[in-house]
C-alpha atoms as a PDB file:
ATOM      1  CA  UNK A   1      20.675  20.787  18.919  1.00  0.00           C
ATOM      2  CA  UNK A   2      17.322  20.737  20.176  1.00  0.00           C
ATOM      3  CA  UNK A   3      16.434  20.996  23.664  1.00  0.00           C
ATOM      4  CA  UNK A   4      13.063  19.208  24.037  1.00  0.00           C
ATOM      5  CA  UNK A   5      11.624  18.791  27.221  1.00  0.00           C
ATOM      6  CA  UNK A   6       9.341  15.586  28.683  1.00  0.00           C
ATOM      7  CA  UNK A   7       7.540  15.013  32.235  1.00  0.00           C
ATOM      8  CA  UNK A   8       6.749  12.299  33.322  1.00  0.00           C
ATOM      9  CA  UNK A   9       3.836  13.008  36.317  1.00  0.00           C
ATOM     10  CA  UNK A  10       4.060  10.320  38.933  1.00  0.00           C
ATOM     11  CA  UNK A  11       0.490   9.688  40.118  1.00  0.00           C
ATOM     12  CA  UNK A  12       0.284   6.155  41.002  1.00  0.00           C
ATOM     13  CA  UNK A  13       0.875   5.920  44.919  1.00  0.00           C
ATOM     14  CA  UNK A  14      -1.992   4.541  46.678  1.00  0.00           C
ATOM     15  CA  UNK A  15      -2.235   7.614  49.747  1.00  0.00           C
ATOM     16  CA  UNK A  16      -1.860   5.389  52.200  1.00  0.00           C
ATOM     17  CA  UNK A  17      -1.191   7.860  54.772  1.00  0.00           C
ATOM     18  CA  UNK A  18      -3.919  10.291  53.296  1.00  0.00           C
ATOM     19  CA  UNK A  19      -6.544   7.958  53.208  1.00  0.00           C
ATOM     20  CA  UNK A  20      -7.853   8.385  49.918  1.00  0.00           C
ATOM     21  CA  UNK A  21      -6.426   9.254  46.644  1.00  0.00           C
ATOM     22  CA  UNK A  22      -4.568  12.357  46.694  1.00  0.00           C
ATOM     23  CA  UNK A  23      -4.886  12.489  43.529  1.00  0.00           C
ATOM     24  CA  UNK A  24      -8.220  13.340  43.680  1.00  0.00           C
ATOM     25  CA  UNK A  25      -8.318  15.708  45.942  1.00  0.00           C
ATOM     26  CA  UNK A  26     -10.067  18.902  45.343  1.00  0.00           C
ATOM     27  CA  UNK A  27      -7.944  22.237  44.739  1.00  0.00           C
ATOM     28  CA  UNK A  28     -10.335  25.030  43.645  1.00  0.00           C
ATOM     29  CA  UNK A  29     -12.332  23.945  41.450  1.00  0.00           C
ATOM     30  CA  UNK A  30     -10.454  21.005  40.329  1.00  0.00           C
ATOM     31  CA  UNK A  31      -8.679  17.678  41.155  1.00  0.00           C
ATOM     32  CA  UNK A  32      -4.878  17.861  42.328  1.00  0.00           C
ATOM     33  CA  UNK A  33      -3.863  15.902  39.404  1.00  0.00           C
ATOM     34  CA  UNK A  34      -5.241  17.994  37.392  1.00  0.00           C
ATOM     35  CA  UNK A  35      -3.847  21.270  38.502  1.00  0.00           C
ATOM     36  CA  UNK A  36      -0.396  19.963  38.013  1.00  0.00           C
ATOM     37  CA  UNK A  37      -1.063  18.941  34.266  1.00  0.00           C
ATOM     38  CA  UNK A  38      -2.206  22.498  33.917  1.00  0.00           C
ATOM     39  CA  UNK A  39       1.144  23.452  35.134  1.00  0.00           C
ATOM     40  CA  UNK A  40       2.725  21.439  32.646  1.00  0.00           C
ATOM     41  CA  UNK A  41       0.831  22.192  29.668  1.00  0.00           C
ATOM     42  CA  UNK A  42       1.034  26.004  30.902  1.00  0.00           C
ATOM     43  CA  UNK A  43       4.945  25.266  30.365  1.00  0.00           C
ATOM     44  CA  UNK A  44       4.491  23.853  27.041  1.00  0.00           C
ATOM     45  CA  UNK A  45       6.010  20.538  27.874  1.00  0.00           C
ATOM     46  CA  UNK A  46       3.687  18.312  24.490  1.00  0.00           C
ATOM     47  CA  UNK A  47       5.261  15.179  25.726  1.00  0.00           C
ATOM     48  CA  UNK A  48       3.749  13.811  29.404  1.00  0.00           C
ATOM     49  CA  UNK A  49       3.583  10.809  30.555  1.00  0.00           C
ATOM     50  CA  UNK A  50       1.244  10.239  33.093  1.00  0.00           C
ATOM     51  CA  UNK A  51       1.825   6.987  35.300  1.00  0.00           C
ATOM     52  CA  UNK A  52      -1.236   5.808  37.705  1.00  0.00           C
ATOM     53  CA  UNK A  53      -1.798   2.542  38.967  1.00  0.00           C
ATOM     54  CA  UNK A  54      -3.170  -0.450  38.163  1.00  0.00           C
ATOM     55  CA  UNK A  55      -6.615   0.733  39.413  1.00  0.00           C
ATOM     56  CA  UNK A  56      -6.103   4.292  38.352  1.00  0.00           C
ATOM     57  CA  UNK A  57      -9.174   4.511  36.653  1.00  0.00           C
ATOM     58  CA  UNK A  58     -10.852   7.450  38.447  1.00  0.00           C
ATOM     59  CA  UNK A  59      -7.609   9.275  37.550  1.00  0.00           C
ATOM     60  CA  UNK A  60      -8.033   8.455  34.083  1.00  0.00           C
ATOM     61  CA  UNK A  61     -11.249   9.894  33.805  1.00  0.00           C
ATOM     62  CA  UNK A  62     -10.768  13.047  35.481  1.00  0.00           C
ATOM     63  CA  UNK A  63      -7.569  14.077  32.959  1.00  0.00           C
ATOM     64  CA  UNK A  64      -9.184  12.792  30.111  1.00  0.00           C
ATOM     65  CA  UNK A  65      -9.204  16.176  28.479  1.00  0.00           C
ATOM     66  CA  UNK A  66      -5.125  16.361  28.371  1.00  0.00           C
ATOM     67  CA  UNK A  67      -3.164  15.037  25.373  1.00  0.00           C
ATOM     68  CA  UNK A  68      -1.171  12.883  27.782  1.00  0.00           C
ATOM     69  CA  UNK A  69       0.300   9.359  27.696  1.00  0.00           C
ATOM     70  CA  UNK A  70      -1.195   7.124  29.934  1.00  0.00           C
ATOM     71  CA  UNK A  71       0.847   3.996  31.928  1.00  0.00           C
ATOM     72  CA  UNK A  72       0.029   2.001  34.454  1.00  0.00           C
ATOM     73  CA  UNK A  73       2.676   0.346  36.928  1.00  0.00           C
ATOM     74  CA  UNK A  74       1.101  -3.215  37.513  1.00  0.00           C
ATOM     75  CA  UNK A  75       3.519  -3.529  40.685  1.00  0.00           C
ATOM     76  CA  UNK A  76       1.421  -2.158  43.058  1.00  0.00           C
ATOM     77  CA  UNK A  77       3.652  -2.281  45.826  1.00  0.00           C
ATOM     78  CA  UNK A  78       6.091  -0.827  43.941  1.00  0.00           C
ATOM     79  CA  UNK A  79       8.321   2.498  44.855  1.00  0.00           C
ATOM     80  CA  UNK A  80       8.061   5.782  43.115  1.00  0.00           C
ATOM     81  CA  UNK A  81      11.119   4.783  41.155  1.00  0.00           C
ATOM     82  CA  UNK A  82       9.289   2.073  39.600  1.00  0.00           C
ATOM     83  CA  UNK A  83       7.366   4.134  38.009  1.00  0.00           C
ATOM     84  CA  UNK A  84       9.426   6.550  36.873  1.00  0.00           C
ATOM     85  CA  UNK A  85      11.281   3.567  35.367  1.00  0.00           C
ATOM     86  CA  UNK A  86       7.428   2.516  33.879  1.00  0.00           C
ATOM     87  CA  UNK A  87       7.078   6.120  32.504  1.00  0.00           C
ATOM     88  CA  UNK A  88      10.664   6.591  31.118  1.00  0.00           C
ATOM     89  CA  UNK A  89      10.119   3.922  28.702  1.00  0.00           C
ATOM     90  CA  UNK A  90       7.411   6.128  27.077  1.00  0.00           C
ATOM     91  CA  UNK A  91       8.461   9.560  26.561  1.00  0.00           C
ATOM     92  CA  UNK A  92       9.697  11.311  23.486  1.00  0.00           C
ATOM     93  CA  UNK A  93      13.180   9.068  22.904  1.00  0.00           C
ATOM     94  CA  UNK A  94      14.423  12.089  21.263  1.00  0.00           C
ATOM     95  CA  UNK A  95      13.715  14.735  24.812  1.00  0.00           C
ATOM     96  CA  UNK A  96      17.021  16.047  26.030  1.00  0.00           C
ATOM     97  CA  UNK A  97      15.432  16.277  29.630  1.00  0.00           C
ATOM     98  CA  UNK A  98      12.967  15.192  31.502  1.00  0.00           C
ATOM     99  CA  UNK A  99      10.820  16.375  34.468  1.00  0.00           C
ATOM    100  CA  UNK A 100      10.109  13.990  37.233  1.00  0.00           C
ATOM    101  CA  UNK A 101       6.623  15.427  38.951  1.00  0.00           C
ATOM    102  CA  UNK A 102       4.655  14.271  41.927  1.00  0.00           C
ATOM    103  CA  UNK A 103       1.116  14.402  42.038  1.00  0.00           C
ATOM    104  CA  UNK A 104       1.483  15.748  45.930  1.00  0.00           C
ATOM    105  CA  UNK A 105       2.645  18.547  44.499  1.00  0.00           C
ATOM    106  CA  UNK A 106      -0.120  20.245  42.597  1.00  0.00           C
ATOM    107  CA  UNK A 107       0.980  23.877  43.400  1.00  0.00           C
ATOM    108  CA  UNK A 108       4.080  24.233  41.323  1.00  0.00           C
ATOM    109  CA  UNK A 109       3.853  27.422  38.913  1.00  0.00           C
ATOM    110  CA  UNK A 110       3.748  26.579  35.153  1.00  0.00           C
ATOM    111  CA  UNK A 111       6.485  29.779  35.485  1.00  0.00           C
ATOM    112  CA  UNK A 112       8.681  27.451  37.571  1.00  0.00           C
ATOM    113  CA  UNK A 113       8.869  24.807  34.602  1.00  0.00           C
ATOM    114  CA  UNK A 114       9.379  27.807  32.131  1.00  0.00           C
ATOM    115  CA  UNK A 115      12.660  28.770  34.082  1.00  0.00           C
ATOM    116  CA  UNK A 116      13.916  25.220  34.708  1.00  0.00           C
ATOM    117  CA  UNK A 117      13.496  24.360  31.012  1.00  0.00           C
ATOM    118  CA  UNK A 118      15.387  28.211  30.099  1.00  0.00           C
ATOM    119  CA  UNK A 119      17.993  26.795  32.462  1.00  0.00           C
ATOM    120  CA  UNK A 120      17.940  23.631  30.860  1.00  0.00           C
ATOM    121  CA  UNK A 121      18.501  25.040  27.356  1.00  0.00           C
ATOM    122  CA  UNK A 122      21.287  26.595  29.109  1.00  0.00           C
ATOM    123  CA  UNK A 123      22.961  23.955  31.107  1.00  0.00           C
ATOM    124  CA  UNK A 124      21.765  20.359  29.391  1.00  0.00           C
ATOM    125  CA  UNK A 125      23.758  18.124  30.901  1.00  0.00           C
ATOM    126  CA  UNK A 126      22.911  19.664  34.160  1.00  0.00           C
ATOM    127  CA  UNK A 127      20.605  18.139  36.712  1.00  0.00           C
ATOM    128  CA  UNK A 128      18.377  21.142  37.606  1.00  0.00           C
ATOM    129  CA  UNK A 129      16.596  21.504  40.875  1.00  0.00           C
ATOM    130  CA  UNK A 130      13.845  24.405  42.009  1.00  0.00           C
ATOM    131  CA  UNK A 131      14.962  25.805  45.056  1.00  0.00           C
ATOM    132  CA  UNK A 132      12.912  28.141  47.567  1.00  0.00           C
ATOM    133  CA  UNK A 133      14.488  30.283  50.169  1.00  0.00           C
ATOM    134  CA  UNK A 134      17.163  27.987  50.308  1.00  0.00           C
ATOM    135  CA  UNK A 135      15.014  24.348  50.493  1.00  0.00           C
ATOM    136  CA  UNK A 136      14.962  21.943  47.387  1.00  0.00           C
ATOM    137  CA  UNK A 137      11.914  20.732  45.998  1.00  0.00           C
ATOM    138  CA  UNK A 138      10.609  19.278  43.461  1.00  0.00           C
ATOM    139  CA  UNK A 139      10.081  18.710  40.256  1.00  0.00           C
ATOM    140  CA  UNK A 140      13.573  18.176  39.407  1.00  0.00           C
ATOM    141  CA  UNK A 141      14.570  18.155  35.565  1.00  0.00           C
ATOM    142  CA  UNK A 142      17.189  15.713  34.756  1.00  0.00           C
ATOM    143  CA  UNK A 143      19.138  14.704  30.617  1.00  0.00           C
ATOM    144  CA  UNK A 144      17.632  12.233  29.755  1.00  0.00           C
ATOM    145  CA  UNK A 145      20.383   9.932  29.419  1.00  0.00           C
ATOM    146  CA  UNK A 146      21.290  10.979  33.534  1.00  0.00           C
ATOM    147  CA  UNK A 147      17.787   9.837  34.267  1.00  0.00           C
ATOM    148  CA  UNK A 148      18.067   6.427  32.430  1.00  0.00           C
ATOM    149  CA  UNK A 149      20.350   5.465  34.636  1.00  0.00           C
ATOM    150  CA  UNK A 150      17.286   4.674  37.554  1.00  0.00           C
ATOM    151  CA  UNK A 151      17.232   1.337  35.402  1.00  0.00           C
ATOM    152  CA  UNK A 152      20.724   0.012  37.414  1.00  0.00           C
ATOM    153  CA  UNK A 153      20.318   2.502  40.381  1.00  0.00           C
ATOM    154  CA  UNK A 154      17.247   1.900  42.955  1.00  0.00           C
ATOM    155  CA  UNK A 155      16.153   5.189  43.486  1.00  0.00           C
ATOM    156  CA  UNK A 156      15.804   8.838  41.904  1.00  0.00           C
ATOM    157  CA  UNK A 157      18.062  10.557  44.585  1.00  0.00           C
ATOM    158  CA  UNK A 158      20.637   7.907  44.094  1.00  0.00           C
ATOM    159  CA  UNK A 159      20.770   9.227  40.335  1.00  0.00           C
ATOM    160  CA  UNK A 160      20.951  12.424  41.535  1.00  0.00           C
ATOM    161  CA  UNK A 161      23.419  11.529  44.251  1.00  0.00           C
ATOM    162  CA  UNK A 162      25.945   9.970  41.251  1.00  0.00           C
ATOM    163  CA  UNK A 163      25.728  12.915  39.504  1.00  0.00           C
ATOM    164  CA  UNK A 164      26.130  15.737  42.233  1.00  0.00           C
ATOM    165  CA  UNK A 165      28.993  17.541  41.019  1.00  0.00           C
ATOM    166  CA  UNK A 166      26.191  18.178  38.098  1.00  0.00           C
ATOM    167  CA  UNK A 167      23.092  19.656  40.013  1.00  0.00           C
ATOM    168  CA  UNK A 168      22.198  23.621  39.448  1.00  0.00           C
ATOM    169  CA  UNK A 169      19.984  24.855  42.428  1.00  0.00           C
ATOM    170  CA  UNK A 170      17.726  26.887  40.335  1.00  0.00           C
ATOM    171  CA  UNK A 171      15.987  29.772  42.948  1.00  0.00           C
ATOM    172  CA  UNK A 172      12.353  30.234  42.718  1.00  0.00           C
ATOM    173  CA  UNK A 173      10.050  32.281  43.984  1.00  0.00           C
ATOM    174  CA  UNK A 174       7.706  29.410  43.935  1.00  0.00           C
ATOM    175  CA  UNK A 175       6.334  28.025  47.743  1.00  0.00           C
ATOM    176  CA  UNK A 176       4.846  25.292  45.690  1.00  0.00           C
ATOM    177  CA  UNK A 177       8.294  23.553  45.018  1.00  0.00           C
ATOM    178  CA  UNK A 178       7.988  22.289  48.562  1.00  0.00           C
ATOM    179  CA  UNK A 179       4.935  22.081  49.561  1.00  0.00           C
ATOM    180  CA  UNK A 180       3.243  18.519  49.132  1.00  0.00           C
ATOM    181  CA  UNK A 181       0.242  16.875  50.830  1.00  0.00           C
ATOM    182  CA  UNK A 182       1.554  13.365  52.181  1.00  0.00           C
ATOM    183  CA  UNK A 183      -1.242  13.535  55.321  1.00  0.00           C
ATOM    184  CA  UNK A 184      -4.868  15.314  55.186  1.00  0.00           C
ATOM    185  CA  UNK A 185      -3.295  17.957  57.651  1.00  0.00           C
ATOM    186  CA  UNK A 186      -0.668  18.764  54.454  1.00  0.00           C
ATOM    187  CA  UNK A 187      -3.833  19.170  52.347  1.00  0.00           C
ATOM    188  CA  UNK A 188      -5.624  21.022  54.883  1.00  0.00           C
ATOM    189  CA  UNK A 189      -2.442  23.869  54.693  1.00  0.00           C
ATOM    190  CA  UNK A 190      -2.658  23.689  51.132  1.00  0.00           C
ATOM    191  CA  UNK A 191      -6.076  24.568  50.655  1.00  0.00           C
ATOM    192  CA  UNK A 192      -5.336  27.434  53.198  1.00  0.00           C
ATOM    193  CA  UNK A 193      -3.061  29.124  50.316  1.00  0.00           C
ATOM    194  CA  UNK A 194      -4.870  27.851  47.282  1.00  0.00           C
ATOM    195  CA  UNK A 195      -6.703  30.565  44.946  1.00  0.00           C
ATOM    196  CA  UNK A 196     -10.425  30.094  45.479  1.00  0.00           C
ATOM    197  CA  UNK A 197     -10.959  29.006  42.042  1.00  0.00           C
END
């Protein structure tokens, strides 16, 4: 069997606590959003499935060079597992796991998603989660068939919860795992440890 990997990228928060869309946000050269679809495609993950808001259109236009799949969640005051639930309906049906990425967390190394989907291969029915001197982050990589389960449980971490005798804590020598940018002074430390290009 096959051991085909999705993502779904979450990118449909509104940054209230930033400000403005986080999305957005410069890294480098380039938009956060943007830096963590590199990631993905770097991994080789063909099927993503990008989910932005309602009034996402700036974030449309600035990954409009990525083969991606492109949903809105309509609920705007909606949780994150909304629209993971939103996205879930569109990825590959026949993906074996699934990657549930943040858009506050553009600094993940495409060699981090190698390893997870290696372990994956390895461990399929295995929740995996990148771990980094000793902290989970994100993205985690659940079956897909675990992760369908968000349609009768409210949130991600409750899936995960119901299925902790399952998780791997994959190590990684990968800061970005935990580092996100929920307030401007979060962005502010990322930019501090962001390449200059």
């Amino acid at each position: 069997m096959a051991h085909d990997v999705s993502a779904i990228l979450l990118a449909a928060g509104a940054s209230r606590r930033m400000g403005r869309s986080k999305q957005l946000l410069p890294l480098g050269s380039r938009p956060a959003i943007v830096r963590c679809l590199e990631s993905i495609r770097g991994a080789s993950v063909d099927d993503t499935v990008v989910v932005i808001a309602a009034n996402g259109n700036e974030i449309l236009e600035a990954i409009k060079e990525f083969a991606v799949t492109i949903v809105r969640n309509e609920t705007p005051e909606a949780d994150m597992s909304e629209s993971v639930r939103v996205g879930l309906k569109k990825v590959n049906p026949a993906c074996s796991g699934v990657f549930v990425c943040l858009a506050d967390h553009p600094m993940v190394k495409a060699e981090t998603l190698i390893s997870m989907r290696h372990c994956h291969a390895e461990k399929p029915r295995t929740i995996i989660l990148p771990v980094y001197r000793g902290k989970k982050g994100h993205p985690p990589l659940l079956p897909r068939e675990t992760l369908s389960e968000i349609d009768v449980l409210p949130k991600l971490s409750d899936v995960i919860q119901e299925h902790s005798g399952e998780v791997y804590c994959l190590a990684v020598d990968d800061e970005g795992v935990v580092l996100d940018m929920d307030t401007w002074e979060d962005y502010q430390r990322m930019l501090l440890r962001f390449p200059r290009n």
